[in-house]
Every structure is written in structure tokens, then in C-alpha cells.
C-alpha atoms as a PDB file:
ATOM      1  CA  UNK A   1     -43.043  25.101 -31.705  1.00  0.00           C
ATOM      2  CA  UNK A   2     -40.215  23.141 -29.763  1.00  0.00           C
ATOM      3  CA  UNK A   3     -38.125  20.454 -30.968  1.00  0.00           C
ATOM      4  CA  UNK A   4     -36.806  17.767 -28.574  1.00  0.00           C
ATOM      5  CA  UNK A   5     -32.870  18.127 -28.585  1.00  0.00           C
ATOM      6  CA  UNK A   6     -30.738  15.775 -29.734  1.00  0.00           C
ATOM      7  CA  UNK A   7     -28.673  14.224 -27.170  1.00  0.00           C
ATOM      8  CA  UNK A   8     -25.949  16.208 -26.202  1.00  0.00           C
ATOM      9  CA  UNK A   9     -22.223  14.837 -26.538  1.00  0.00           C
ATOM     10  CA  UNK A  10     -20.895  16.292 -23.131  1.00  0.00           C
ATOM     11  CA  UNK A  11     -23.825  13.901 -21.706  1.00  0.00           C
ATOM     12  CA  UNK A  12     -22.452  10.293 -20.330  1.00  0.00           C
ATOM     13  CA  UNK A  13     -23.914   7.517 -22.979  1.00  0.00           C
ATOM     14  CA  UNK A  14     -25.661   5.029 -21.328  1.00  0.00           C
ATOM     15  CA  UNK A  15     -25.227   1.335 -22.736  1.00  0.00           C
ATOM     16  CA  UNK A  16     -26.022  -1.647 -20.428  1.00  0.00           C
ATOM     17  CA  UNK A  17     -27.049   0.568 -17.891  1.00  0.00           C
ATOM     18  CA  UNK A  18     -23.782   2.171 -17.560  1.00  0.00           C
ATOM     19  CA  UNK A  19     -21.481   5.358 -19.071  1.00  0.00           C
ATOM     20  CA  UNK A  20     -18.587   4.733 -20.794  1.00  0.00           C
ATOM     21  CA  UNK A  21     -16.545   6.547 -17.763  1.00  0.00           C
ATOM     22  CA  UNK A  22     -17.987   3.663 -15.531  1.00  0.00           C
ATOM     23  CA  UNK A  23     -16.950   0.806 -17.863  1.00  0.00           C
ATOM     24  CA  UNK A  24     -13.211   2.038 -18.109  1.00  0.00           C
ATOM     25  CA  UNK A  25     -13.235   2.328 -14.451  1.00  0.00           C
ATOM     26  CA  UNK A  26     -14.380  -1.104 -13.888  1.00  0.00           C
ATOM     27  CA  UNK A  27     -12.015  -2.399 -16.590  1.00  0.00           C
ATOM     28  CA  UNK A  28      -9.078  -0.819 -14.890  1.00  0.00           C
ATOM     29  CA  UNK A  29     -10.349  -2.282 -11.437  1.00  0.00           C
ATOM     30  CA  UNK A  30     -10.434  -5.391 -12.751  1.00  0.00           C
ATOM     31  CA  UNK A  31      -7.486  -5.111 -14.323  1.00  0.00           C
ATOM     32  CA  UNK A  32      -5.312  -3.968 -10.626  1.00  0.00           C
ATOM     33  CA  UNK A  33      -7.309  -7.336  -8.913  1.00  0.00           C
ATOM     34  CA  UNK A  34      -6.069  -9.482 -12.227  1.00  0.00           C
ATOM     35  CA  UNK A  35      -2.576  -8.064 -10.669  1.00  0.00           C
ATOM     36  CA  UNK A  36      -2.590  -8.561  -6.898  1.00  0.00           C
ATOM     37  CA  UNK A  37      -4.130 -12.766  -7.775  1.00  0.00           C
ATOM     38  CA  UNK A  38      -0.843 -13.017  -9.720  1.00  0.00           C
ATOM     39  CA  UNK A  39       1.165 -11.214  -7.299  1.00  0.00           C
ATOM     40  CA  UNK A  40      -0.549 -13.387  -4.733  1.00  0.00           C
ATOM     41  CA  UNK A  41       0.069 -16.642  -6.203  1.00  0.00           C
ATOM     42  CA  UNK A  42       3.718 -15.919  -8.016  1.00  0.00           C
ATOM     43  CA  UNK A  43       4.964 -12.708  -6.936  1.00  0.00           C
ATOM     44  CA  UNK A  44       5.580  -9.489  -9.166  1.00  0.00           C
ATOM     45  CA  UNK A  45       7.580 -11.331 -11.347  1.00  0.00           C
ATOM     46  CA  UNK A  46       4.414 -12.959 -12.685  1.00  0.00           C
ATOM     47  CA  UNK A  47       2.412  -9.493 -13.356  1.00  0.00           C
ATOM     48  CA  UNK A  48       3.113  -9.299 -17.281  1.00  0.00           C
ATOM     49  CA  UNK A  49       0.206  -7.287 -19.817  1.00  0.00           C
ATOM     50  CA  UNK A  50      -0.828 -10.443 -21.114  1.00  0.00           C
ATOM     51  CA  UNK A  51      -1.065 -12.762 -18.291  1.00  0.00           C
ATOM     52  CA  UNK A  52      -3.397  -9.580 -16.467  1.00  0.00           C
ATOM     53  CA  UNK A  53      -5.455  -9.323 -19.151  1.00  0.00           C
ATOM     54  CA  UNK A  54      -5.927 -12.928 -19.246  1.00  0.00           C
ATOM     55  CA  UNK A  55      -6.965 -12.979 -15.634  1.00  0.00           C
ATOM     56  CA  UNK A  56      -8.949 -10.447 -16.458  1.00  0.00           C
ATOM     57  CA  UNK A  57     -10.493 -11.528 -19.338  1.00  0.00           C
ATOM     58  CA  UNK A  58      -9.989  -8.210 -21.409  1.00  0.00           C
ATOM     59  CA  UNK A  59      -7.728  -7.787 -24.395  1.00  0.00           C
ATOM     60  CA  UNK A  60      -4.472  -5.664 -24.507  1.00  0.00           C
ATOM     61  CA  UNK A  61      -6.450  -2.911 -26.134  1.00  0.00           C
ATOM     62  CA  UNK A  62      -8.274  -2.240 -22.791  1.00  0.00           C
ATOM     63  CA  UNK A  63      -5.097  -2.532 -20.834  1.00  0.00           C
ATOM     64  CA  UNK A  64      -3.483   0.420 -22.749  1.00  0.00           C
ATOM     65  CA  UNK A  65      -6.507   2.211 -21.894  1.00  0.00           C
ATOM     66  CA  UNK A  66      -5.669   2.402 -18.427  1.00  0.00           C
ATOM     67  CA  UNK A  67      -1.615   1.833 -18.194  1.00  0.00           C
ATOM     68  CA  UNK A  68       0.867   2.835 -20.567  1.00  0.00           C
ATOM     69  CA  UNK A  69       2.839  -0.398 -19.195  1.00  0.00           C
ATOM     70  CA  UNK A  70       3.170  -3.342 -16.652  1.00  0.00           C
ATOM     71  CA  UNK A  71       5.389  -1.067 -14.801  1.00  0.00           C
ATOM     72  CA  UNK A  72       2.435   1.814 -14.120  1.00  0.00           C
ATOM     73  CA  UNK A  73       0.070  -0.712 -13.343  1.00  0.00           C
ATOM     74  CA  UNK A  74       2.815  -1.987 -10.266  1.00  0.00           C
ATOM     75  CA  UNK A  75       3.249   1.570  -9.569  1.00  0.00           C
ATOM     76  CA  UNK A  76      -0.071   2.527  -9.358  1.00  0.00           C
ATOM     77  CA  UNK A  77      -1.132  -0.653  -7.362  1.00  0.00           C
ATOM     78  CA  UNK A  78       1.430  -0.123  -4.792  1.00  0.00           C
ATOM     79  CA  UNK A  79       1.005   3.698  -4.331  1.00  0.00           C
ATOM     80  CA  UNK A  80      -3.121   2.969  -3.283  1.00  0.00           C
ATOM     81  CA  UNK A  81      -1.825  -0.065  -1.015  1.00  0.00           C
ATOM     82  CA  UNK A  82       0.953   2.408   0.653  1.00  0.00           C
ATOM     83  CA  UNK A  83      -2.265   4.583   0.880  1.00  0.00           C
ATOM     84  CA  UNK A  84      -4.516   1.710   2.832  1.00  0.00           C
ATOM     85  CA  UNK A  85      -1.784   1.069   5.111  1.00  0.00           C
ATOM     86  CA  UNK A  86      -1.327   4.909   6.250  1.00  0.00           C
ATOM     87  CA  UNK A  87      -4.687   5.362   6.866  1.00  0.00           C
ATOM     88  CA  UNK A  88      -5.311   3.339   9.682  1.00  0.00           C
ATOM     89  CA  UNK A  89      -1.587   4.309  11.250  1.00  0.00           C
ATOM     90  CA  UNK A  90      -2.126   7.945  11.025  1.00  0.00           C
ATOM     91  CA  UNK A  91      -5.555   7.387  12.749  1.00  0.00           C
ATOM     92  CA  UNK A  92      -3.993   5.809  15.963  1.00  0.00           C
ATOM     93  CA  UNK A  93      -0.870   7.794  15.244  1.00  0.00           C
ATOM     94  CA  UNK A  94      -2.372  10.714  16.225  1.00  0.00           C
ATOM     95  CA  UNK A  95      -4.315  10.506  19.126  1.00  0.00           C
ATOM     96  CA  UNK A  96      -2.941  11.189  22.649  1.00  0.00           C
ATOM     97  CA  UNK A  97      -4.483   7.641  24.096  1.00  0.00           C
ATOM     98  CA  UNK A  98      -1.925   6.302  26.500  1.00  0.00           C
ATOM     99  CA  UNK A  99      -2.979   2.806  24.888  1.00  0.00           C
ATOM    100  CA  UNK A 100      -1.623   4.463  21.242  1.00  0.00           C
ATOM    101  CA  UNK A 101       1.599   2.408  20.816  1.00  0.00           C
ATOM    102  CA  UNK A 102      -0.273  -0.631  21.172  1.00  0.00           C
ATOM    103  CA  UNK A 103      -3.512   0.231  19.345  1.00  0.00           C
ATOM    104  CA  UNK A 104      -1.078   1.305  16.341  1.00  0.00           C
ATOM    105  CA  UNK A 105       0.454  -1.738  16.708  1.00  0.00           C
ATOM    106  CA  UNK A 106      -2.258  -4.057  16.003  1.00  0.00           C
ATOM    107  CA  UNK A 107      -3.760  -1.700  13.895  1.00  0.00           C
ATOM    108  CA  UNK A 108      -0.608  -2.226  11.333  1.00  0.00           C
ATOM    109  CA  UNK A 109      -0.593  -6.540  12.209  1.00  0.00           C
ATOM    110  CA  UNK A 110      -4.073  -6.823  11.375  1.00  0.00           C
ATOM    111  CA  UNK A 111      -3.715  -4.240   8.307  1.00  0.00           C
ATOM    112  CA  UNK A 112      -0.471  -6.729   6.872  1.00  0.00           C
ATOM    113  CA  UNK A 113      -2.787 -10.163   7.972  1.00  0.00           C
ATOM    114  CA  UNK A 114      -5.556  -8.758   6.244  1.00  0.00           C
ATOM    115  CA  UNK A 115      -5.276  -9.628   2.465  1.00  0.00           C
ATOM    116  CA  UNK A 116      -2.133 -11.370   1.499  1.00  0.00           C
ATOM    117  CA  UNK A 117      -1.780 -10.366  -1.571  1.00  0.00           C
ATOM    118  CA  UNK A 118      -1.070  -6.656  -0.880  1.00  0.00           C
ATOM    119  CA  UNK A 119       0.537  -7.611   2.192  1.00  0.00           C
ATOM    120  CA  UNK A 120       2.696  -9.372  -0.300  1.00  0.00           C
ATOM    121  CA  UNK A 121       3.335  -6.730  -2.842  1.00  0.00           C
ATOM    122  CA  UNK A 122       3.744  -3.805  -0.211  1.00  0.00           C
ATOM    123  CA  UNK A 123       6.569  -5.699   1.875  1.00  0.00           C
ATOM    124  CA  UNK A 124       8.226  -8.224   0.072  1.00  0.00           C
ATOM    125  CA  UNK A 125       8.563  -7.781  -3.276  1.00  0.00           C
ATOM    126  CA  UNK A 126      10.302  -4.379  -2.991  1.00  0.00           C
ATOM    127  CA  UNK A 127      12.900  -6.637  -1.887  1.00  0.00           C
ATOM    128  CA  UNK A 128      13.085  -8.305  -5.573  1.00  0.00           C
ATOM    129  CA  UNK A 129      13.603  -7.026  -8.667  1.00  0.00           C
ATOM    130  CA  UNK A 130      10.231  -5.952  -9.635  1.00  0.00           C
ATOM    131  CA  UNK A 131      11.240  -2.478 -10.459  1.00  0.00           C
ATOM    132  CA  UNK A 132       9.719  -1.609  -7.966  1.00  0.00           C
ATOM    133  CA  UNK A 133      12.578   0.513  -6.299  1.00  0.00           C
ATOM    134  CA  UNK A 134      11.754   4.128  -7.047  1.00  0.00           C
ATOM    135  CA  UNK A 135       8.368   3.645  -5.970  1.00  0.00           C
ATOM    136  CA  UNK A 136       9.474   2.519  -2.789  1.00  0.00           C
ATOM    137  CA  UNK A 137      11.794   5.337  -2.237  1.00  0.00           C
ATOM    138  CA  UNK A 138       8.791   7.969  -2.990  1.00  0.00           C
ATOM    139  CA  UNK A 139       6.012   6.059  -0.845  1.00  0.00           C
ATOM    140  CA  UNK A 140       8.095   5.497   2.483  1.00  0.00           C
ATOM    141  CA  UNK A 141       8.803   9.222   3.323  1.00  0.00           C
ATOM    142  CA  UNK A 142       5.054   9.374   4.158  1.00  0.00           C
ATOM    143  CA  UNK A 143       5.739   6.742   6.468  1.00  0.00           C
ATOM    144  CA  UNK A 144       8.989   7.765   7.964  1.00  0.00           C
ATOM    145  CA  UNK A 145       7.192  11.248   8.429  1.00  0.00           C
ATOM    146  CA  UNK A 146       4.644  10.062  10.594  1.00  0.00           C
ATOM    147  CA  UNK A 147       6.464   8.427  12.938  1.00  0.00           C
ATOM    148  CA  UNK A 148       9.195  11.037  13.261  1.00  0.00           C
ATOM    149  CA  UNK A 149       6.522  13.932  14.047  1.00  0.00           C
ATOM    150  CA  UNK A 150       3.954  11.790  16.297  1.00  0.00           C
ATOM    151  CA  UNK A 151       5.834   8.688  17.653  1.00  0.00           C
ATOM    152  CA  UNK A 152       9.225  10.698  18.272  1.00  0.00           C
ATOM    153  CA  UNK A 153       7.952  14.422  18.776  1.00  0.00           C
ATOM    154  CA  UNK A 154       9.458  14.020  22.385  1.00  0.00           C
ATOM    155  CA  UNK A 155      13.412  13.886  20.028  1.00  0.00           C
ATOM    156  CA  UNK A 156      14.395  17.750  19.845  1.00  0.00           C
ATOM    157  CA  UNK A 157      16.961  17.099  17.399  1.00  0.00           C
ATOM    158  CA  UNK A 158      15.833  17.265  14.287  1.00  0.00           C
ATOM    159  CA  UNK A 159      18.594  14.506  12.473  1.00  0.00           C
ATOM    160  CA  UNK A 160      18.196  11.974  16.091  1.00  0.00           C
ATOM    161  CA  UNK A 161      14.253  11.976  15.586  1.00  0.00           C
ATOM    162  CA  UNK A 162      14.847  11.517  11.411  1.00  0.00           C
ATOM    163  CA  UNK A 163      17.197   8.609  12.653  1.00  0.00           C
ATOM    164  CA  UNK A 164      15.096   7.012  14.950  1.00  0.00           C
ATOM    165  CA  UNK A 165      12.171   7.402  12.817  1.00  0.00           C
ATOM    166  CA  UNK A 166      14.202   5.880   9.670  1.00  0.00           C
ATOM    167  CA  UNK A 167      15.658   2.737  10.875  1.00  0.00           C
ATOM    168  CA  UNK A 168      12.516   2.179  12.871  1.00  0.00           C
ATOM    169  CA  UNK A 169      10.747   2.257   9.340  1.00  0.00           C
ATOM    170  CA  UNK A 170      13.090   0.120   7.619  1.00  0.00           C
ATOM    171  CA  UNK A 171      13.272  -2.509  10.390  1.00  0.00           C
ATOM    172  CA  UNK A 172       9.929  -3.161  10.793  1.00  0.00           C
ATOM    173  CA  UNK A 173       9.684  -3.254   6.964  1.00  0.00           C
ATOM    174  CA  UNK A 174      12.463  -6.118   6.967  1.00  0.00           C
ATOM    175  CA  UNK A 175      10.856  -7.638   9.357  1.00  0.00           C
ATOM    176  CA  UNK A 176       7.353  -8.102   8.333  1.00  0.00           C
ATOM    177  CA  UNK A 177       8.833  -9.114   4.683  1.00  0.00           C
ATOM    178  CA  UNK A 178      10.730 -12.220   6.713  1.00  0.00           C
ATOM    179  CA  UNK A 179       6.945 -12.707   8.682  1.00  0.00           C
ATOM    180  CA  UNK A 180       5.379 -13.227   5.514  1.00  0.00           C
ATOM    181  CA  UNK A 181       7.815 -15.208   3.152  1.00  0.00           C
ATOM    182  CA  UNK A 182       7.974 -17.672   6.271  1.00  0.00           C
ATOM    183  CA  UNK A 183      11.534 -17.180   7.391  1.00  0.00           C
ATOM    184  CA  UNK A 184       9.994 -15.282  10.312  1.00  0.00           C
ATOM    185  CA  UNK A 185       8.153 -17.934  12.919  1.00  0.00           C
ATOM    186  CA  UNK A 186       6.485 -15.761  15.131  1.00  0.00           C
ATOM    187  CA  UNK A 187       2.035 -15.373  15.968  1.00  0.00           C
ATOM    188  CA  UNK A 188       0.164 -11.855  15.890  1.00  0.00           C
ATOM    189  CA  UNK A 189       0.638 -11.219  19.376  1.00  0.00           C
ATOM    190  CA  UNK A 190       4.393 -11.910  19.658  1.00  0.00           C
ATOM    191  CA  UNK A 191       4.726  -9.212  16.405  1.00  0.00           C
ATOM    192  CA  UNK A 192       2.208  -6.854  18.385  1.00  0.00           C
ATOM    193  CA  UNK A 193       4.408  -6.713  21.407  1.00  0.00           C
ATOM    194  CA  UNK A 194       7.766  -6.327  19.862  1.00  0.00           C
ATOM    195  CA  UNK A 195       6.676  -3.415  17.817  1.00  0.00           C
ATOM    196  CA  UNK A 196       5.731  -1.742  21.253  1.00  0.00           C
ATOM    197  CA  UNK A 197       8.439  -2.783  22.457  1.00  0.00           C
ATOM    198  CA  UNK A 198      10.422  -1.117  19.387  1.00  0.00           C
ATOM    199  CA  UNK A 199       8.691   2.166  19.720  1.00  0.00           C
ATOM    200  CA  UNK A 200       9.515   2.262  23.447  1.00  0.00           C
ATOM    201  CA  UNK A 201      13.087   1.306  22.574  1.00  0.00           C
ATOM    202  CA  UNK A 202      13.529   4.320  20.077  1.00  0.00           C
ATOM    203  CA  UNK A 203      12.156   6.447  22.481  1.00  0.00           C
ATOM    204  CA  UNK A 204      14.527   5.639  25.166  1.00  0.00           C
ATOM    205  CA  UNK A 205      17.479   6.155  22.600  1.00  0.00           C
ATOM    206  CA  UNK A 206      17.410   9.664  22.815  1.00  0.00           C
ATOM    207  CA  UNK A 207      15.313  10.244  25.799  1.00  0.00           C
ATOM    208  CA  UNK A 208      16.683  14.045  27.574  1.00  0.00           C
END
């Protein structure tokens, strides 16, 4: 005669409807959103274990669970906004529409106008000292790359088209940090047109 099995320990363990695998996950999610309100409201300077995890409303035990420090967390929260910002440039980045330069152009506006609080993390506070530096340095490669093989494919030298792409990166980065911290007075459509107008420029630099 058969037995019914005991539960088997590989097999997820259901309590309040959920596994275990989906309560860590939504501990850690709630943990990165505790982040990017503090971020929003006081910068990266205000992101500390205990103040997430009282925004949160979890104890330091679950916070370990997901980051071995405040510094992972900022890493890990910046490398997945890096990653929602590429995604719509490399979509219009590309394509061979004529109307590209401009449809990548308001694709990135509305993408930095969208939520603040990444906005804020992903262009200003690199600019502080967060620690956020060496994260920086890895993420914007990705970004450099894409404009230096689509935007500038036309630049046959290999170091022009790595210069072009490079400053073109790190000025619009200044640029959109000033745009947001206020210094910067300028509406959507005036950023829109100068970063056509920027792409055209670089284009022109080292046009055969």
C-alpha cells in the first residue's frame, strides 16, 4: 500500500500564500524603494542601513539578507537604473530612422523627467561623495560604447570616434546633473534640441 510523502525540502514552503524565495525578494525590493525615497528627498548621503530599514519597516536582520552593506545596496541600485536608462537609448540607437537623433533625444529627456529619484541618483550624486565613483566608472563604458559604434560609426578612427563619443557622454552627464539640481534653467524641448544639436556637432568634428 502507498504512503503519502512527506513534503519534500527542495519544494518552496508556502506561508501566507507565498515561498520564502518570494518574501526575500519583496524584502529586498522594498528595501532598494526605502533607498531611492531617501535619495529622493536628501540625496545619497541620507541612504544609511538603519534609516532604509526604517523606511522600510524591516529590521537590520533582513537588510543583511540582501546587502552585505549600504554601499552594495547604492551599487546595486544604480547598476539596474544605468540598466533602465540604456534600454530605451539602445532601442532608438539602433535603428536607421532619419528621425533617430531626435527620437533618442527625447527618449533620454523623458527617461531623466520620469522619476526623480533615480534621475537623481543616476546623474547627480556621482558628483558627491557617495562612494559612488567606481560604480560610475564601470556603468558608463556601456554608454560611451553605444554612442561611439551607432551615433559615430561614420568616425574611421578608432581614438576620434572614442573621443567624440567620450566627452559627448560626459557633457551631457554634466549637464543634465546642473538640469536637475536647478542651476540649469532650461524646458524639455530646449534640452531635446541641444542634444541634437550636440550629436550633429560631434559628427561634424570629424566629418571626412
Amino acid at each position: 500500500m502507498q504512503t503519502e510523502q512527506p513534503p519534500s525540502d527542495a519544494e518552496p514552503r508556502i506561508w501566507g500564500g507565498t515561498t520564502l524565495t518570494e518574501r526575500r525578494e519583496a524584502r529586498r525590493a522594498a528595501l532598494l524603494e526605502a533607498a531611492l525615497d531617501l535619495i529622493g528627498e536628501s540625496g545619497a548621503g541620507a541612504v544609511t542601513m538603519r534609516a532604509v530599514c526604517r523606511r522600510a519597516n524591516l529590521t537590520d536582520r533582513y537588510f543583511y539578507e540582501s546587502f552585505a552593506s549600504r554601499d552594495e545596496l547604492l551599487d546595486v541600485l544604480y547598476r539596474q537604473i544605468a540598466d533602465e536608462f540604456l534600454a530605451p537609448m539602445t532601442a532608438f540607437a539602433v535603428g536607421d530612422d532619419p528621425r533617430r537623433d531626435r527620437a533618442l533625444s527625447e527618449a533620454l529627456v523623458d527617461k531623466v523627467l520620469e522619476d526623480p529619484r533615480k534621475s537623481r541618483l543616476f546623474l547627480v550624486e556621482p558628483y558627491s561623495s557617495t562612494g559612488l565613483g567606481q560604480t560610475t566608472i564601470a556603468v558608463m563604458p556601456a554608454f560611451t560604447r553605444l554612442i561611439q559604434d551607432h551615433l559615430f560609426a561614420h568616425i574611421a578612427d578608432p581614438v576620434q570616434r572614442r573621443l567624440a563619443a567620450v566627452t559627448m557622454a560626459s557633457g551631457n552627464a554634466g549637464m543634465f546633473s546642473a538640469w536637475l539640481n536647478g542651476t540649469l534653467r532650461a524646458t524639455r524641448e530646449q534640452i531635446v534640441d541641444h542634444l541634437v544639436q550636440t550629436i550633429n556637432a560631434y559628427r561634424g568634428v570629424y566629418r571626412d
